[in-house]
Protein backbone atom coordinates (compact mmCIF):
# COMPACT_ATOMS: atom_id res chain seq x y z
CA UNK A 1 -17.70 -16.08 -3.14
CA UNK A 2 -21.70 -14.91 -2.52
CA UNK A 3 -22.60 -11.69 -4.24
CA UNK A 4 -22.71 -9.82 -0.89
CA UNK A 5 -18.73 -10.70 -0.22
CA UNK A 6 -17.60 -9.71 -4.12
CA UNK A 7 -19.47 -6.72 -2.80
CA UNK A 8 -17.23 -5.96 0.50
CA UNK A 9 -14.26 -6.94 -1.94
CA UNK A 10 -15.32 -4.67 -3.96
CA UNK A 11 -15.67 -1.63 -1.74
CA UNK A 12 -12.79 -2.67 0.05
CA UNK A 13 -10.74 -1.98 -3.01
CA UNK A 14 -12.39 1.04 -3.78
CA UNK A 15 -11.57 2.53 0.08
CA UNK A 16 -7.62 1.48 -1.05
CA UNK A 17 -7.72 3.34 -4.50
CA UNK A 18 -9.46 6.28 -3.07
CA UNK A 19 -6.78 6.27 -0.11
CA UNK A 20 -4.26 7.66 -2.67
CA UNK A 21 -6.42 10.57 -3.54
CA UNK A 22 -7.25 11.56 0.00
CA UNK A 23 -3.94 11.48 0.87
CA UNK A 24 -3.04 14.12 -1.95
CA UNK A 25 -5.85 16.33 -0.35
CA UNK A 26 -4.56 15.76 3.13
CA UNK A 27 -1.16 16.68 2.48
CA UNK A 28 -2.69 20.05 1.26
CA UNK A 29 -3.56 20.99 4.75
CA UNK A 30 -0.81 19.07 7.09
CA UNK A 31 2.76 17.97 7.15
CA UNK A 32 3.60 14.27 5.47
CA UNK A 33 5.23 12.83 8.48
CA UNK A 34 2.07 14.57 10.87
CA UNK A 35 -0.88 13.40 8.58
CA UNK A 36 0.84 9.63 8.97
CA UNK A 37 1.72 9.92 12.64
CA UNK A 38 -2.21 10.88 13.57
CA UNK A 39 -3.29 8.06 10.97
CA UNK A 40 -1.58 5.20 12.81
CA UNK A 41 -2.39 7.25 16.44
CA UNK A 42 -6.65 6.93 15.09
CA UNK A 43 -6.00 3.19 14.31
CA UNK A 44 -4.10 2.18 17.91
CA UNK A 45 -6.58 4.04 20.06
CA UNK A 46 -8.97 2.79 21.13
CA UNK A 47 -8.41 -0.03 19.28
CA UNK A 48 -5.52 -1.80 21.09
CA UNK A 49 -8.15 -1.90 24.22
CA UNK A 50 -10.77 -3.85 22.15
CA UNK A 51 -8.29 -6.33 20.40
CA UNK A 52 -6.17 -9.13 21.68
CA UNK A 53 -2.70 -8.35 21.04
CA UNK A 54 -1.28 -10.75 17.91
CA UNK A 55 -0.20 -14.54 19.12
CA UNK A 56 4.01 -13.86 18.48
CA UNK A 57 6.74 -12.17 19.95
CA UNK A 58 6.91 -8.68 20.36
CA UNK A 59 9.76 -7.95 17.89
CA UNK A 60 7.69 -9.15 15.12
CA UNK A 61 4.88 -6.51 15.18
CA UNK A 62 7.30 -4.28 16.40
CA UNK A 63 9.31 -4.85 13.18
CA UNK A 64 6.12 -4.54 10.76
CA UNK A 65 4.87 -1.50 12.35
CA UNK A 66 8.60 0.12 11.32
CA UNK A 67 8.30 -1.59 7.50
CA UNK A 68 4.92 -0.80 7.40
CA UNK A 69 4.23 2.55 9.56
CA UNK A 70 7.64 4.69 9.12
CA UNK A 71 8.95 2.63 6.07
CA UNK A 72 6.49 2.23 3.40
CA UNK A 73 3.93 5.29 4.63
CA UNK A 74 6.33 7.96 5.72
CA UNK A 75 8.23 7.01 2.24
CA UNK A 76 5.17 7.21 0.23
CA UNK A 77 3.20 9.93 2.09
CA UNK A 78 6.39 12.45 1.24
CA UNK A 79 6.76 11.84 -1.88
CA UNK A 80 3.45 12.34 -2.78
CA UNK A 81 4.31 15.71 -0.53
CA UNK A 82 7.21 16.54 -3.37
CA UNK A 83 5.18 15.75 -6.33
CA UNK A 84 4.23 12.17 -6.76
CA UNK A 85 0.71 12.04 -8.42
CA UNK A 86 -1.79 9.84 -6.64
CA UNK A 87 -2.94 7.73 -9.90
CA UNK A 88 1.06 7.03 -10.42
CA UNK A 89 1.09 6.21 -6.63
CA UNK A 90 -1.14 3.96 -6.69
CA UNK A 91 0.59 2.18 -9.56
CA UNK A 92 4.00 2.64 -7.99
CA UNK A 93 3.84 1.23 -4.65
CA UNK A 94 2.53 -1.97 -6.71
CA UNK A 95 5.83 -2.71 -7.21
CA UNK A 96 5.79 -4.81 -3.66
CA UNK A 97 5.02 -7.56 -5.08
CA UNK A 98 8.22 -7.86 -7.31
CA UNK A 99 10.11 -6.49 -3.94
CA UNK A 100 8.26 -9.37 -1.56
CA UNK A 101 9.52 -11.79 -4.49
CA UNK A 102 13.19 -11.14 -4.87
CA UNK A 103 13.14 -10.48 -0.60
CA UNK A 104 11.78 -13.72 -0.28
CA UNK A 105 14.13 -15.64 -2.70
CA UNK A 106 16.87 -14.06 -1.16
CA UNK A 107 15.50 -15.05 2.67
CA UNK A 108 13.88 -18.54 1.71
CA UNK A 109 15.25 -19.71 -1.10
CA UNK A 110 12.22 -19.73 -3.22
CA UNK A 111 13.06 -19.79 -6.85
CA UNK A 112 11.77 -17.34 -9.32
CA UNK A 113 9.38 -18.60 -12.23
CA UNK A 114 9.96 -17.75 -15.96
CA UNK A 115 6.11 -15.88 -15.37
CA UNK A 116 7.47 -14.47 -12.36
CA UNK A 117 10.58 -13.56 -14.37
CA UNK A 118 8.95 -11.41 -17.19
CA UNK A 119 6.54 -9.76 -14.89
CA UNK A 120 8.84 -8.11 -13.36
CA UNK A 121 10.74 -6.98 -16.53
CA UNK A 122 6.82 -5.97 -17.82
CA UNK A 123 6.80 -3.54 -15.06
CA UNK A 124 10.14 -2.39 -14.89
CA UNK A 125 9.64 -1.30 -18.18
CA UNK A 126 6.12 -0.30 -17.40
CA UNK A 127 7.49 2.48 -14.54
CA UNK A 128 10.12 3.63 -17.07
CA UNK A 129 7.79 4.79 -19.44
CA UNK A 130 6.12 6.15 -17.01
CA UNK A 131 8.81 8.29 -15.55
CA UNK A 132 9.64 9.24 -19.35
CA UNK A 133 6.06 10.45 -20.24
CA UNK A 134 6.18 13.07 -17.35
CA UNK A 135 6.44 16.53 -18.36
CA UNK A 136 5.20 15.51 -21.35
CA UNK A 137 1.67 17.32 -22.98
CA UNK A 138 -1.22 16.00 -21.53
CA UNK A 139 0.67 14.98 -18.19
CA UNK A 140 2.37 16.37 -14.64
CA UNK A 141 6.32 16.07 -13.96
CA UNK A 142 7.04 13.59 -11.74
CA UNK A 143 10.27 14.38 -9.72
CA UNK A 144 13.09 11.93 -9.86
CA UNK A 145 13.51 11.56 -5.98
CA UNK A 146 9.77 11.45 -5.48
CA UNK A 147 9.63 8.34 -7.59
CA UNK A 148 12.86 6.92 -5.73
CA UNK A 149 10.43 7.17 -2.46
CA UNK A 150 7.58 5.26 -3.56
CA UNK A 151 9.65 2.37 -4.86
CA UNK A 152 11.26 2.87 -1.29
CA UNK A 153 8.04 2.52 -0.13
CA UNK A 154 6.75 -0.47 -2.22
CA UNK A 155 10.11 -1.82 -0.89
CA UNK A 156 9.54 -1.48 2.94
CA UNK A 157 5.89 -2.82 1.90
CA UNK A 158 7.76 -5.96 0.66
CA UNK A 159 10.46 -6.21 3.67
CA UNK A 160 6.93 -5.70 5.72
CA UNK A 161 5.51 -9.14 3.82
CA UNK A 162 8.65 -11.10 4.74
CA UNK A 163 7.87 -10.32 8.47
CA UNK A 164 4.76 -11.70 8.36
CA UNK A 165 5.55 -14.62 6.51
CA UNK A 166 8.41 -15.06 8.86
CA UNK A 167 5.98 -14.91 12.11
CA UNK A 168 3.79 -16.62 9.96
CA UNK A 169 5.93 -19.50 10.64
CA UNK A 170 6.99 -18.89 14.13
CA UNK A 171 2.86 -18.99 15.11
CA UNK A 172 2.75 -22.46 13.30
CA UNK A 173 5.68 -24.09 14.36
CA UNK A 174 3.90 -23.24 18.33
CA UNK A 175 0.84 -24.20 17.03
CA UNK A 176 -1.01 -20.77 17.14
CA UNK A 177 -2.92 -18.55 14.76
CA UNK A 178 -1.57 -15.42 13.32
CA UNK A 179 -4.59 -12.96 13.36
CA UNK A 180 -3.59 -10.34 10.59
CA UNK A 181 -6.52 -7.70 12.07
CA UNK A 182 -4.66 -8.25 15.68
CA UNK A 183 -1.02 -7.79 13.88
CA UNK A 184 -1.99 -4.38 12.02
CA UNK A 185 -4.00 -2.51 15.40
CA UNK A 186 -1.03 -3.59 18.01
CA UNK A 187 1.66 -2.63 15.41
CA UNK A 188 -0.07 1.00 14.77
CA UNK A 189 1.14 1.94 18.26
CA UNK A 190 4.90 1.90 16.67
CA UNK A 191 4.90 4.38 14.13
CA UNK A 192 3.52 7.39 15.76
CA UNK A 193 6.83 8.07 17.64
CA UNK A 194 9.07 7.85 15.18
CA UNK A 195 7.25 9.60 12.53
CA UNK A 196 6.30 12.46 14.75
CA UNK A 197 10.37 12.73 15.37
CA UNK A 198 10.57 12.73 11.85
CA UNK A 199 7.84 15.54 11.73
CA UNK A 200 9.90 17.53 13.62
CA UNK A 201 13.50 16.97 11.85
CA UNK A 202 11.74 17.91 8.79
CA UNK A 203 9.56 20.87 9.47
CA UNK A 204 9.54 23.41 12.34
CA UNK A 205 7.44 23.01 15.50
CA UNK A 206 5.60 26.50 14.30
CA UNK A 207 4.51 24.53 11.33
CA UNK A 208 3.12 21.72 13.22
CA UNK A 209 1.17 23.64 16.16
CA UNK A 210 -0.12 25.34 13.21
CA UNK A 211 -2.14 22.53 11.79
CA UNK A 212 -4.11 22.15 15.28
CA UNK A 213 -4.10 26.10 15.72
CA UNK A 214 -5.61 27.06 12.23
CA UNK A 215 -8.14 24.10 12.38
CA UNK A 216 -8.92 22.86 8.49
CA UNK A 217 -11.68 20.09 8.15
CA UNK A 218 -9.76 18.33 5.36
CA UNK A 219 -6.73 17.61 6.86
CA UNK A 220 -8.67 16.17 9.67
CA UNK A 221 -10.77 14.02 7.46
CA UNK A 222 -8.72 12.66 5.84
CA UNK A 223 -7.16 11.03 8.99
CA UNK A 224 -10.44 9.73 9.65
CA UNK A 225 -10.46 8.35 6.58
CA UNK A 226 -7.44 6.68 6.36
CA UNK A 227 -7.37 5.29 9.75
CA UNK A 228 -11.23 4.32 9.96
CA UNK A 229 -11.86 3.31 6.32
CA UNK A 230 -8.58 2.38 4.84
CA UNK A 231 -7.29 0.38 7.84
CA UNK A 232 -9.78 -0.64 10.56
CA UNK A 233 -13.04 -1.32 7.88
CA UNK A 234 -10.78 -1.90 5.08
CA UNK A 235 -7.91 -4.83 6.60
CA UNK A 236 -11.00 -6.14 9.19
CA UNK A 237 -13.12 -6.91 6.36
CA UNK A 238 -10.36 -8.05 3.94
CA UNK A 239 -9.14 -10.41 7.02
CA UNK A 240 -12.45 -11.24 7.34
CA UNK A 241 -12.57 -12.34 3.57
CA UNK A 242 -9.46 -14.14 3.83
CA UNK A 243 -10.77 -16.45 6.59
CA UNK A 244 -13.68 -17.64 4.77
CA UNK A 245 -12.26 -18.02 1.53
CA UNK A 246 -8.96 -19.13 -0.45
CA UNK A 247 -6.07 -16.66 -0.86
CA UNK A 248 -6.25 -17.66 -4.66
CA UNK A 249 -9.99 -16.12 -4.81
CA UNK A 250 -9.60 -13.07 -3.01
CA UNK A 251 -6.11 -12.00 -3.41
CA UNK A 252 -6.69 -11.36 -6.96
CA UNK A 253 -9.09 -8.75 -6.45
CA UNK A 254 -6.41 -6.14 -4.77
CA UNK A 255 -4.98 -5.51 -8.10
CA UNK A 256 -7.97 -3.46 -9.16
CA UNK A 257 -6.46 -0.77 -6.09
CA UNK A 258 -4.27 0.92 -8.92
CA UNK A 259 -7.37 0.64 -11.58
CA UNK A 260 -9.73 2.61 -8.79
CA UNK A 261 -6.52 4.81 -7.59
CA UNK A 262 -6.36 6.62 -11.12
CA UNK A 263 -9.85 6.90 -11.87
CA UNK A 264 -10.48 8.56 -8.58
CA UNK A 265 -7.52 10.98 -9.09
CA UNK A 266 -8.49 11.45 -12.56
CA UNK A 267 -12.30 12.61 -11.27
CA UNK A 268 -11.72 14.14 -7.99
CA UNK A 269 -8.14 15.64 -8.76
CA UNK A 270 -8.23 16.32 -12.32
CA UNK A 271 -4.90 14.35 -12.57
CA UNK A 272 -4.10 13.59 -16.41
CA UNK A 273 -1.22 11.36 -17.69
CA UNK A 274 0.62 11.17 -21.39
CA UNK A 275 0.08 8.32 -23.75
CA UNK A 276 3.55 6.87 -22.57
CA UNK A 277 2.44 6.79 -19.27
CA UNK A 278 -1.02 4.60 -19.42
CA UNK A 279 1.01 2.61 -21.64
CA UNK A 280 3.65 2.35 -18.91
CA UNK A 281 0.83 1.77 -16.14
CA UNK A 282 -0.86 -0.95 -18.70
CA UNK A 283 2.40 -2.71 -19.03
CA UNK A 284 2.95 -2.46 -14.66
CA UNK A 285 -0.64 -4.05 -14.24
CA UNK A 286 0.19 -6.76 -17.05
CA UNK A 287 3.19 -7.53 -15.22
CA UNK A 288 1.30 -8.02 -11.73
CA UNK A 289 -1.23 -10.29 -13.78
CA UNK A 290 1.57 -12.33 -15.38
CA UNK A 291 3.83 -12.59 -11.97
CA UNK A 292 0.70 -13.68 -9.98
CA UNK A 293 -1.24 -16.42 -12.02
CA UNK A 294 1.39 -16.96 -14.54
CA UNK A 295 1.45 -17.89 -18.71
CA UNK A 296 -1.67 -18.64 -19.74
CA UNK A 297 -1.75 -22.63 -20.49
CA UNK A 298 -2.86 -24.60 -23.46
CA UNK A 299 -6.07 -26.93 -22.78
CA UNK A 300 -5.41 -30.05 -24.53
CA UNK A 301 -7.46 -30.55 -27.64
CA UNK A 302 -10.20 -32.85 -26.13
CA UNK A 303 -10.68 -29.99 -23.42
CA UNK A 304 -10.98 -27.39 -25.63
């Protein structure tokens, strides 16, 4: 990759980790399922008028705007709104990968690796200790059912991958080309319904008019910032990435989101965590490493 692309990379990741945090300071000033509805209503329109729609059926981005949109955001954005931290967040809702591999040995029949195997005992132990060290000196309580959520979410964020990979197929098989950027700004225009029902179900319509009544900047921003930065510069420059280079050089480089995600809630949101819980958040990134690239192998002598 050229120096000026590790730089996009870079950024990109740094948008994704700081996400976390700007959601914590948007939930401060509007509702969960509100602040998630506007997001995906900021990255439709006007997009979806600039942007061929994505080369598959309907049901398919219709299906990864509910896995992605209500699933995995309205999951995660309310339990960060009961008391999720947004450095353990960011750590949590890693657990997709592990999800996206058990979903897709149970859909395709792909077998599971030893690596594989012990990553995902690595960070199931990892989110234990995690949950343990709350409460503890040093460290915020994490609520039970808040930490239920974000593995929900990291869940829907895997069921989300099997969709993809699943129309994935379908575009090959008619000899067409899935464009990610295309599959993320046509499915945006699914969640805003169903989230803003959900807005209402779970908080009174007072509540909501108040948010546009007693204008705060915040709130506002960081809609902007999540729909602008996080999802139309962040995915069209990461799709842009992933068309000039191999998935095995730049895929890598998303598992520095949790790394930036509690460093930027450390600085910006004075979030602290216990010794048991970096060692449980070392042991969840350990487990990513070892599930994506595997044991480490032996050079033969004459190589080394």
């Amino acid at each position: 990759m050229s120096t000026r692309d590790v730089a996009l990379a870079l950024l990109v990741v740094t948008i994704w980790g700081t996400s976390f945090t700007v959601i914590r300071i948007g939930l401060d000033d509007m509702p969960p399922m509100l602040l998630a509805s506007l997001r995906y209503a900021f990255v439709a329109l006007p997009a979806v008028f600039l942007i061929r729609p994505p080369a598959i059926e309907l049901r398919y981005w219709i299906l990864y705007g509910l896995t992605v949109g209500v699933g995995q955001y309205g999951c995660l954005f309310y339990a960060m709104h009961i008391g999720m931290p947004a450095g353990i967040a960011s750590i949590v809702l890693q657990a997709q990968a592990f999800f996206t591999l058990l979903f897709a040995a149970a859909v395709f029949r792909e077998t599971v690796s030893a690596a594989q195997l012990c990553g995902l005992l690595l960070a199931i132990a990892g989110l234990l200790l995690v949950y343990q060290g709350s409460g503890l000196p040093g460290a915020e309580q994490l609520p039970r059912f808040a930490l239920f959520l974000a593995l929900s979410g990291a869940a829907f964020w895997g069921a989300s991958n099997i969709v993809v990979r699943k129309a994935s197929l379908r575009a090959m098989a008619q000899k067409r080309h899935l464009d990610m950027f295309s599959l993320i700004i046509w499915s945006s225009l699914v969640p805003p319904i169903p989230l803003l029902l959900l807005a209402f179900t779970l908080d009174s319509p007072q509540t909501l008019a108040a948010v546009f009544t007693d204008f705060r900047l915040a709130g506002f921003l960081a809609v902007f910032y999540l729909a602008f930065a996080a999802t139309l510069f962040g995915f069209g420059v990461w799709s842009h990435l992933l068309a000039r280079y191999p998935m095995s050089r730049v895929a890598p480089l998303s598992l520095l989101v949790p790394v930036t995600g509690l460093l930027t809630a450390r600085l910006v949101l004075g979030e602290s965590l216990s010794l048991l819980q970096w060692v449980g958040c070392l042991l969840v990134i350990a487990g990513l490493l070892l599930g994506s690239f595997g044991f480490p192998r032996r050079l033969p002598a004459r190589e080394r």
